[in-house]
C-alpha atoms as a PDB file:
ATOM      1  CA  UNK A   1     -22.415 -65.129-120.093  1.00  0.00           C
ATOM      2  CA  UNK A   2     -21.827 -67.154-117.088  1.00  0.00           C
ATOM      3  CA  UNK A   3     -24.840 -67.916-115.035  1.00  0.00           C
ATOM      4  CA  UNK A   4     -25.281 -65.803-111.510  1.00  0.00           C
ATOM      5  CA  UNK A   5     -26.776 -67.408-108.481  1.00  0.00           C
ATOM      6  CA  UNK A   6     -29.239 -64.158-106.539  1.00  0.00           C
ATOM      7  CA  UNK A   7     -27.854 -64.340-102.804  1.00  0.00           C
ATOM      8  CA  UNK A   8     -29.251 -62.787-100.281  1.00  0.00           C
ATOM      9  CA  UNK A   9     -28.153 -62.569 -96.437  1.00  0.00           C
ATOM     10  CA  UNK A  10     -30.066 -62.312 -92.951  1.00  0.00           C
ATOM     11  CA  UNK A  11     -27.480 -61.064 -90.105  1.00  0.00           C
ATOM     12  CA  UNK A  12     -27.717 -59.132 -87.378  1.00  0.00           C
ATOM     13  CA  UNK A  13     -23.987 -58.126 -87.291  1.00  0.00           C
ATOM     14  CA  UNK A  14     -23.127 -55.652 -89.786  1.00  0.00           C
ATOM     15  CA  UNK A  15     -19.168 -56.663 -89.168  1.00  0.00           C
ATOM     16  CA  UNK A  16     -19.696 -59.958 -89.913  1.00  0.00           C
ATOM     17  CA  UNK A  17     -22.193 -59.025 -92.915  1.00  0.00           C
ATOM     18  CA  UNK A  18     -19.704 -56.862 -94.216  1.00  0.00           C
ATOM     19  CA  UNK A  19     -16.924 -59.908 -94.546  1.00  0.00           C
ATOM     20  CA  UNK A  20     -19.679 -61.960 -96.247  1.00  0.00           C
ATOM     21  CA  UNK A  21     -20.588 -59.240 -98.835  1.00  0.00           C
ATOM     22  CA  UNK A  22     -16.648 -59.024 -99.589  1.00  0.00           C
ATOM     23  CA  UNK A  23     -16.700 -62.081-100.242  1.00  0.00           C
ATOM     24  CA  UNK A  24     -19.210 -62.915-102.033  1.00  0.00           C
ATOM     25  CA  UNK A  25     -17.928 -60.166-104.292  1.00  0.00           C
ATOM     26  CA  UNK A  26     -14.893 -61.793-105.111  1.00  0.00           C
ATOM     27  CA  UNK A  27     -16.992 -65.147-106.504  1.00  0.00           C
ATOM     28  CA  UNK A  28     -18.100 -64.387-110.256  1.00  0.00           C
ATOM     29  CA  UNK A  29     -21.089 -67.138-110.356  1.00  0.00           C
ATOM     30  CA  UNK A  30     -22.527 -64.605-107.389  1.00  0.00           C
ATOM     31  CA  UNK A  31     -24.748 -61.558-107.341  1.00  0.00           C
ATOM     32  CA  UNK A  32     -25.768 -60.312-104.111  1.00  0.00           C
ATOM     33  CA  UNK A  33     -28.856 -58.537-103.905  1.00  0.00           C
ATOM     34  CA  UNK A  34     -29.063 -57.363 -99.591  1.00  0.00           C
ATOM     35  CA  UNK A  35     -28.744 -57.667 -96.162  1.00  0.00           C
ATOM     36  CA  UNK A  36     -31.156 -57.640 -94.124  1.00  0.00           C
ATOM     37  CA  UNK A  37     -31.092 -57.373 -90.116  1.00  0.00           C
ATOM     38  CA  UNK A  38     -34.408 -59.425 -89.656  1.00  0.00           C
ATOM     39  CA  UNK A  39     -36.251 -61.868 -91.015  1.00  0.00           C
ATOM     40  CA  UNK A  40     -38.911 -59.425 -90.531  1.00  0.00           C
ATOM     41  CA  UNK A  41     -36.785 -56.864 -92.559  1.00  0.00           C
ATOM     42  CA  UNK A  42     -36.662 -59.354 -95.181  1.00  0.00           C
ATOM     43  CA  UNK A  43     -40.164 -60.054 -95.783  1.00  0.00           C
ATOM     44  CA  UNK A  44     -40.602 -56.310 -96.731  1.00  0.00           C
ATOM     45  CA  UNK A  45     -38.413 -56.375 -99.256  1.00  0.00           C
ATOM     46  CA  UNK A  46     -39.131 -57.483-102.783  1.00  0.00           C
ATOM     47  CA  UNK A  47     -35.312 -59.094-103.189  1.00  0.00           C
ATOM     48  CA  UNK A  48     -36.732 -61.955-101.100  1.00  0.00           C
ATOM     49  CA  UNK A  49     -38.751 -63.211-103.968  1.00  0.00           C
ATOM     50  CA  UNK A  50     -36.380 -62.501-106.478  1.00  0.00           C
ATOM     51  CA  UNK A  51     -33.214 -64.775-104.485  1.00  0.00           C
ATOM     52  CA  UNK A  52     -32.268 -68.154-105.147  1.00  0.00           C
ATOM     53  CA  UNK A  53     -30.636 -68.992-102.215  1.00  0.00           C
ATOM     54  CA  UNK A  54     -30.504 -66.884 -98.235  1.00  0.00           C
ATOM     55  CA  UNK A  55     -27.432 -67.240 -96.045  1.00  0.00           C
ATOM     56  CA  UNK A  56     -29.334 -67.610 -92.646  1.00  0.00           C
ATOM     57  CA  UNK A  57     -28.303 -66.564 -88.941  1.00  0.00           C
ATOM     58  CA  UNK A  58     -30.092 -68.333 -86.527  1.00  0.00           C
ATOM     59  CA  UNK A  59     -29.364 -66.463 -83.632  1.00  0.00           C
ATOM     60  CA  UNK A  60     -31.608 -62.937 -84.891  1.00  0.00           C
ATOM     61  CA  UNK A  61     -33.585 -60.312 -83.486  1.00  0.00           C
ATOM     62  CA  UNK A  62     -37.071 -61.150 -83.289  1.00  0.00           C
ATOM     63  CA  UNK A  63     -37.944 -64.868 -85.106  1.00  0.00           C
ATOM     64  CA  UNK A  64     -34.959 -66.923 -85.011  1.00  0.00           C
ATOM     65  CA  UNK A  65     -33.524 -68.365 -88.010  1.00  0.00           C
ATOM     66  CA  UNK A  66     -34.521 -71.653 -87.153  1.00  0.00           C
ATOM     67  CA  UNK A  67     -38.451 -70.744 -86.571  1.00  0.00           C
ATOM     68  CA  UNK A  68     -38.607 -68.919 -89.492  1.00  0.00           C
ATOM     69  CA  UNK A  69     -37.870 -71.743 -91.984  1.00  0.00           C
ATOM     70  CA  UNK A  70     -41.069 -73.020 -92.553  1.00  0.00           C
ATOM     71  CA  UNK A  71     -42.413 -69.337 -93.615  1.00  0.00           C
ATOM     72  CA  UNK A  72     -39.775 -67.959 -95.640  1.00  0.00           C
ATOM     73  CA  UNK A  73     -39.654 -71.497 -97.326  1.00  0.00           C
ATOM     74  CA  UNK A  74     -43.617 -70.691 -98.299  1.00  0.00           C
ATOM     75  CA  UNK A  75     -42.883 -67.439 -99.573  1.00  0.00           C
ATOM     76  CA  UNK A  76     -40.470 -68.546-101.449  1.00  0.00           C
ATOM     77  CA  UNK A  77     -40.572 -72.389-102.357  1.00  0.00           C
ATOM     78  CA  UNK A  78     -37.815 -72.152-104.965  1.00  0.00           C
ATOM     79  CA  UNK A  79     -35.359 -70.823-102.186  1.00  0.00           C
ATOM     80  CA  UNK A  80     -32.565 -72.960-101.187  1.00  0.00           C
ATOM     81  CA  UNK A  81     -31.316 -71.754 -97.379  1.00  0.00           C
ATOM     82  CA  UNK A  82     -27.514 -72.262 -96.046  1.00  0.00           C
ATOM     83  CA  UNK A  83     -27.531 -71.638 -92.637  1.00  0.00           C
ATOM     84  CA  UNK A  84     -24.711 -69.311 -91.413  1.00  0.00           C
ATOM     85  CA  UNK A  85     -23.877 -70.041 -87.524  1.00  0.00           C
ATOM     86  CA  UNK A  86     -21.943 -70.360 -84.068  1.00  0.00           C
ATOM     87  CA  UNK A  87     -23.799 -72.943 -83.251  1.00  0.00           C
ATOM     88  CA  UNK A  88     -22.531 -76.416 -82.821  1.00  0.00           C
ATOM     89  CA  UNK A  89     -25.067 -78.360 -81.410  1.00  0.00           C
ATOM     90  CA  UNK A  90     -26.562 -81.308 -82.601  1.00  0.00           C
ATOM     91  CA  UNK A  91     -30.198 -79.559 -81.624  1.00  0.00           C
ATOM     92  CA  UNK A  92     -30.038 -76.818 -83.976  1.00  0.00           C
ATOM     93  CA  UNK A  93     -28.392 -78.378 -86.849  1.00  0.00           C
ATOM     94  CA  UNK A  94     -30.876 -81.148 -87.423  1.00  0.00           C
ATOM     95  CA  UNK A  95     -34.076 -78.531 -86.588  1.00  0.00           C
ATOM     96  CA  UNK A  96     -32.324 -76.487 -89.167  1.00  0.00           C
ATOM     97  CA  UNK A  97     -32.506 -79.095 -91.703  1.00  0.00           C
ATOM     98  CA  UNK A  98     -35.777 -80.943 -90.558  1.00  0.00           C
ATOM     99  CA  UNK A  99     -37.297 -77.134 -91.383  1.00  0.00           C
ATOM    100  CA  UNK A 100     -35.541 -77.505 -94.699  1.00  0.00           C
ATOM    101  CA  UNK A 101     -31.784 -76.033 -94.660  1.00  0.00           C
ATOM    102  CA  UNK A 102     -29.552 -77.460 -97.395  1.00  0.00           C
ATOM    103  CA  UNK A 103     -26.396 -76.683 -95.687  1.00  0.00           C
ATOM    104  CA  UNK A 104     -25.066 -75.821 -92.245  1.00  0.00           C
ATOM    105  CA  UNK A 105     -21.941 -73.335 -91.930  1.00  0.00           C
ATOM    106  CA  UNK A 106     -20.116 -72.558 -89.140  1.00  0.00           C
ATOM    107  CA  UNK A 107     -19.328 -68.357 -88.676  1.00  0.00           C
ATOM    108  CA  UNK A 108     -15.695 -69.702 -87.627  1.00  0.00           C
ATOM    109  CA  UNK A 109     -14.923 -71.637 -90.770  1.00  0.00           C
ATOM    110  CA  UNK A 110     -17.173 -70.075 -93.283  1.00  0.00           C
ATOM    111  CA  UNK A 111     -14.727 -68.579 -95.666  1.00  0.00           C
ATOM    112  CA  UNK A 112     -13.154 -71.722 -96.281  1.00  0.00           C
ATOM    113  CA  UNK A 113     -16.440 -73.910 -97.357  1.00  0.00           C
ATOM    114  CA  UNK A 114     -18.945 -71.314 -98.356  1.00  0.00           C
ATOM    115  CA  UNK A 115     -18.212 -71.354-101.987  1.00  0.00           C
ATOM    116  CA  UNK A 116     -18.322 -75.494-102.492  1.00  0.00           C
ATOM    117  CA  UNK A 117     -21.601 -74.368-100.123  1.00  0.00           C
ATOM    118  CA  UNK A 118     -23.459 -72.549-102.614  1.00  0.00           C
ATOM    119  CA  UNK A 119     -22.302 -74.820-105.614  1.00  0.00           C
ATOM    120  CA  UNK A 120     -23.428 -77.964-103.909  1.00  0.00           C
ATOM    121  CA  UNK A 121     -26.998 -76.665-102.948  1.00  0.00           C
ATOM    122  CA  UNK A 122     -27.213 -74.452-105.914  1.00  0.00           C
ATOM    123  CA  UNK A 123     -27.090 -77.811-107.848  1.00  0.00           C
ATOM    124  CA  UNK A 124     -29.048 -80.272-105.270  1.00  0.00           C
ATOM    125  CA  UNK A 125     -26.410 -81.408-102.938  1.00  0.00           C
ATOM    126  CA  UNK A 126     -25.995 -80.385 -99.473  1.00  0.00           C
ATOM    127  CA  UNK A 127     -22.508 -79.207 -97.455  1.00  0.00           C
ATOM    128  CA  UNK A 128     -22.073 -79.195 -93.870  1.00  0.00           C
ATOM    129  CA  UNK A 129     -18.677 -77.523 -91.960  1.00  0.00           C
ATOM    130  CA  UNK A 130     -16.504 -80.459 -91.791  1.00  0.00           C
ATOM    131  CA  UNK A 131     -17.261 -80.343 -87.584  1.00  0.00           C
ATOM    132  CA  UNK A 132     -20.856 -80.821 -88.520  1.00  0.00           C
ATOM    133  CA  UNK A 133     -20.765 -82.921 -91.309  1.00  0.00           C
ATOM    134  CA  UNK A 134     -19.184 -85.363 -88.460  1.00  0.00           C
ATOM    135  CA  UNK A 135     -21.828 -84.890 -86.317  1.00  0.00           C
ATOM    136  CA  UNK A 136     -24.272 -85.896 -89.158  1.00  0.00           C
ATOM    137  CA  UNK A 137     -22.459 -89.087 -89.928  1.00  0.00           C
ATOM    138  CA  UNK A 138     -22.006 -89.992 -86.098  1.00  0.00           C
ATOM    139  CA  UNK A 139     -25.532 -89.472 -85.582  1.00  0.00           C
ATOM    140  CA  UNK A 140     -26.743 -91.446 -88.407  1.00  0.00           C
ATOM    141  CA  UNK A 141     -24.068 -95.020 -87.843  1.00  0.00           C
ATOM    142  CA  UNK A 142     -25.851 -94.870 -84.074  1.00  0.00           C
ATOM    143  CA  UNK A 143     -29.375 -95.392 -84.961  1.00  0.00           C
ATOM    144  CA  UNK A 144     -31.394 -98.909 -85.491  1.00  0.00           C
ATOM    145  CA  UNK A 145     -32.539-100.652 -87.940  1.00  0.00           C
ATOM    146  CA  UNK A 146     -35.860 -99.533 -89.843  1.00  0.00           C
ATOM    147  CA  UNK A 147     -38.696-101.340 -91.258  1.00  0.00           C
ATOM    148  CA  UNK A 148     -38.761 -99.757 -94.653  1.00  0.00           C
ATOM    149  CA  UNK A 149     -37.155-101.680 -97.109  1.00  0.00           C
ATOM    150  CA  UNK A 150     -34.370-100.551 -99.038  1.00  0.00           C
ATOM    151  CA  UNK A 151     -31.804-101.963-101.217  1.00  0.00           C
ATOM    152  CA  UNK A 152     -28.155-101.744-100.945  1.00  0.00           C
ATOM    153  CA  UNK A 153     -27.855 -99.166-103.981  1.00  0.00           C
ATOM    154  CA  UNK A 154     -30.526 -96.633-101.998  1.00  0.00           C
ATOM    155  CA  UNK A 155     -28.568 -97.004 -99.145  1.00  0.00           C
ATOM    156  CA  UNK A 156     -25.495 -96.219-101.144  1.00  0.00           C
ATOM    157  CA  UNK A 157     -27.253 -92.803-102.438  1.00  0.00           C
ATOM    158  CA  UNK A 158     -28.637 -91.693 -99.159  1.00  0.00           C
ATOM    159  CA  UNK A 159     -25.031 -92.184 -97.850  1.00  0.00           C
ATOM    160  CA  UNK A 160     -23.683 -90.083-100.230  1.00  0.00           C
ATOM    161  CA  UNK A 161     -26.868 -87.465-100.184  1.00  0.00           C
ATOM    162  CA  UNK A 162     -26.058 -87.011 -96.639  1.00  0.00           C
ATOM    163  CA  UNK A 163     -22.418 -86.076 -97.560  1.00  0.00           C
ATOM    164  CA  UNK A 164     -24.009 -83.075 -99.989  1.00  0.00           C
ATOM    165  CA  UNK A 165     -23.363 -84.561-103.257  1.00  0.00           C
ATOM    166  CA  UNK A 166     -25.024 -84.175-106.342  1.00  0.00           C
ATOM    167  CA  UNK A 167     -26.696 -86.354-108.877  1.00  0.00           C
ATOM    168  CA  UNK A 168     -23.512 -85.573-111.413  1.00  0.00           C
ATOM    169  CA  UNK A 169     -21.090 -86.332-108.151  1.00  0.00           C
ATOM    170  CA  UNK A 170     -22.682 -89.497-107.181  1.00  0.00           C
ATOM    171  CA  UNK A 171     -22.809 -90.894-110.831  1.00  0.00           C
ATOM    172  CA  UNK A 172     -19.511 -90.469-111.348  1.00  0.00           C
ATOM    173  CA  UNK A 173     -18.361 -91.858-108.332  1.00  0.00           C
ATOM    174  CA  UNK A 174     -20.322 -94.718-108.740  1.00  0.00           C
ATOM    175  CA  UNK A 175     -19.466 -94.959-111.968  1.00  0.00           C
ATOM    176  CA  UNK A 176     -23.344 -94.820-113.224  1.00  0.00           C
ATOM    177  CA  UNK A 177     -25.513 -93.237-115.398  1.00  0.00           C
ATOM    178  CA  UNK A 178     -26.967 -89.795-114.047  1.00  0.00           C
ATOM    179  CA  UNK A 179     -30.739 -91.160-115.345  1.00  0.00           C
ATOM    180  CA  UNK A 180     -29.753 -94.135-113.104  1.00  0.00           C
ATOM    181  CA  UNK A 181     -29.106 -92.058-109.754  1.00  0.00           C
ATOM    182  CA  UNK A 182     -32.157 -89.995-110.660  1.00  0.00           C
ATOM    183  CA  UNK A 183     -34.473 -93.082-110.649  1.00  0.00           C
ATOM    184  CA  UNK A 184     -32.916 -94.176-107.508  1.00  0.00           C
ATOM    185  CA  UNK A 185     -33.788 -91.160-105.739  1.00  0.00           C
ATOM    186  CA  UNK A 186     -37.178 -90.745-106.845  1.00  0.00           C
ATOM    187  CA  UNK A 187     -37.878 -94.682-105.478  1.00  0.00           C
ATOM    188  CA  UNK A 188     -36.056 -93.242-102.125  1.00  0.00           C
ATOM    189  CA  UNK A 189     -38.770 -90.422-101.998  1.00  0.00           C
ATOM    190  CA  UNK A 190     -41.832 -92.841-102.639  1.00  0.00           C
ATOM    191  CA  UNK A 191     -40.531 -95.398-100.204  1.00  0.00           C
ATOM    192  CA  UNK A 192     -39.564 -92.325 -97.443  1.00  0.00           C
ATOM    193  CA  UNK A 193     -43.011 -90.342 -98.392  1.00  0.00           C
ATOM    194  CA  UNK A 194     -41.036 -87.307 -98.773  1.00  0.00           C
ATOM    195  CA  UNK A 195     -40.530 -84.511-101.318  1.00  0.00           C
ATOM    196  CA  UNK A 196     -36.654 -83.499-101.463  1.00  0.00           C
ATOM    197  CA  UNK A 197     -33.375 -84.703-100.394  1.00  0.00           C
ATOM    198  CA  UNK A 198     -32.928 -82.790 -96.762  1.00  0.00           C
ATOM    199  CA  UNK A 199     -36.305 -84.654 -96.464  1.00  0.00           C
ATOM    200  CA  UNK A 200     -34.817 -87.622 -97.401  1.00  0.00           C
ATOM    201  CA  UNK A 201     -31.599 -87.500 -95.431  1.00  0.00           C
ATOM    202  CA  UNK A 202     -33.665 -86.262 -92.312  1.00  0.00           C
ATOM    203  CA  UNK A 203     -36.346 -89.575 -92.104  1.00  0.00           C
ATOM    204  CA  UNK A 204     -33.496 -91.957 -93.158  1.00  0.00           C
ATOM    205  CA  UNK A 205     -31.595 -90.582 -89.721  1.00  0.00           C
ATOM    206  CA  UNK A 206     -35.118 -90.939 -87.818  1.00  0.00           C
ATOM    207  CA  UNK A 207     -35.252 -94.316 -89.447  1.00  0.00           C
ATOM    208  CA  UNK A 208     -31.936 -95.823 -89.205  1.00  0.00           C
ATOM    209  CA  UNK A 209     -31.455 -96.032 -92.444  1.00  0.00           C
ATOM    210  CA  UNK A 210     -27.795 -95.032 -93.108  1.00  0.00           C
END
């Protein structure tokens, strides 16, 4: 029996959250547990503990999605967040993953990336809508050059952990072993002083890194 990834969803519009649920039905590797209205709502319900990954508004009644990162990412450390969004700015996307998003969909394009969206952070990458995913790169050529040392291979693998891609992804591309890419990443970590690979991604921007 095929694996199923637990999904749950914060939005405040129950139009919209209909669509998504409809969805979601349709993808077999997918069992959605609720909706909730509120991050608030959420914390009251058991299902938050059970999920494996939250579709995120930021724009909710009460604590935005943004804010409430940091919190529902303590309550439940093993929960990987997509956020779910009309917002386009640069502001909110990287305070979205700087409180530890793993992806960053836009409302208008959602139903064409949010599949490849819960593969790739279901299995350690990260996806951004192709609009943001520009941004990210843009922002990331324009900054200087940092003081940490790394080598030409880690800057290879942040490159292409900043484009979402998995250990399995990245070792076949670069036509490695996946052992190999694993061992790279963990010396990125010790050399950034951080703990996962928005982490990563996020200081190597702040850096210059990439």
């Amino acid at each position: 029996m095929e694996e199923t990834t637990k999904i749950i969803l914060i939005e405040d519009r129950q139009e919209f959250a209909d669509k998504v649920q409809a969805y979601l039905s349709k993808i077999k590797s997918v069992e959605f547990l609720a909706h909730f209205y509120s991050v608030e709502e959420a914390f009251e319900s058991p299902f938050t503990e059970m999920a494996e990954l939250l579709l995120l508004d930021i724009g909710l009644p009460g604590i935005n999605g943004i804010d409430a990162l940091p919190t529902i990412l303590n309550h439940n450390p093993q929960l990987a967040v997509i956020m779910l969004t009309v917002f386009e700015d640069e502001i909110n996307l990287f305070n979205a993953l700087k409180n530890g998003a793993k992806g960053y969909v836009l409302k208008g394009d959602c139903f064409m990336h949010l599949e490849q969206a819960i593969f790739q952070v279901k299995n350690g990458g990260m996806l951004f809508s192709p609009t943001m995913a520009k941004k990210v790169l843009k922002h990331f050529s324009w900054r200087p050059l940092s003081k940490i040392k790394i080598t030409e291979k880690e800057k290879t693998i942040l490159k292409h952990l900043s484009q979402g891609l998995t250990k399995k992804e990245m070792a076949f591309q670069l036509n490695i072993k996946y052992y190999t890419v694993d061992s790279h990443i963990k010396n990125i970590y010790k050399k950034l002083h951080v703990r996962s690979n928005v982490q990563a991604v996020c200081k190597a921007n702040e850096e210059g890194l990439i």
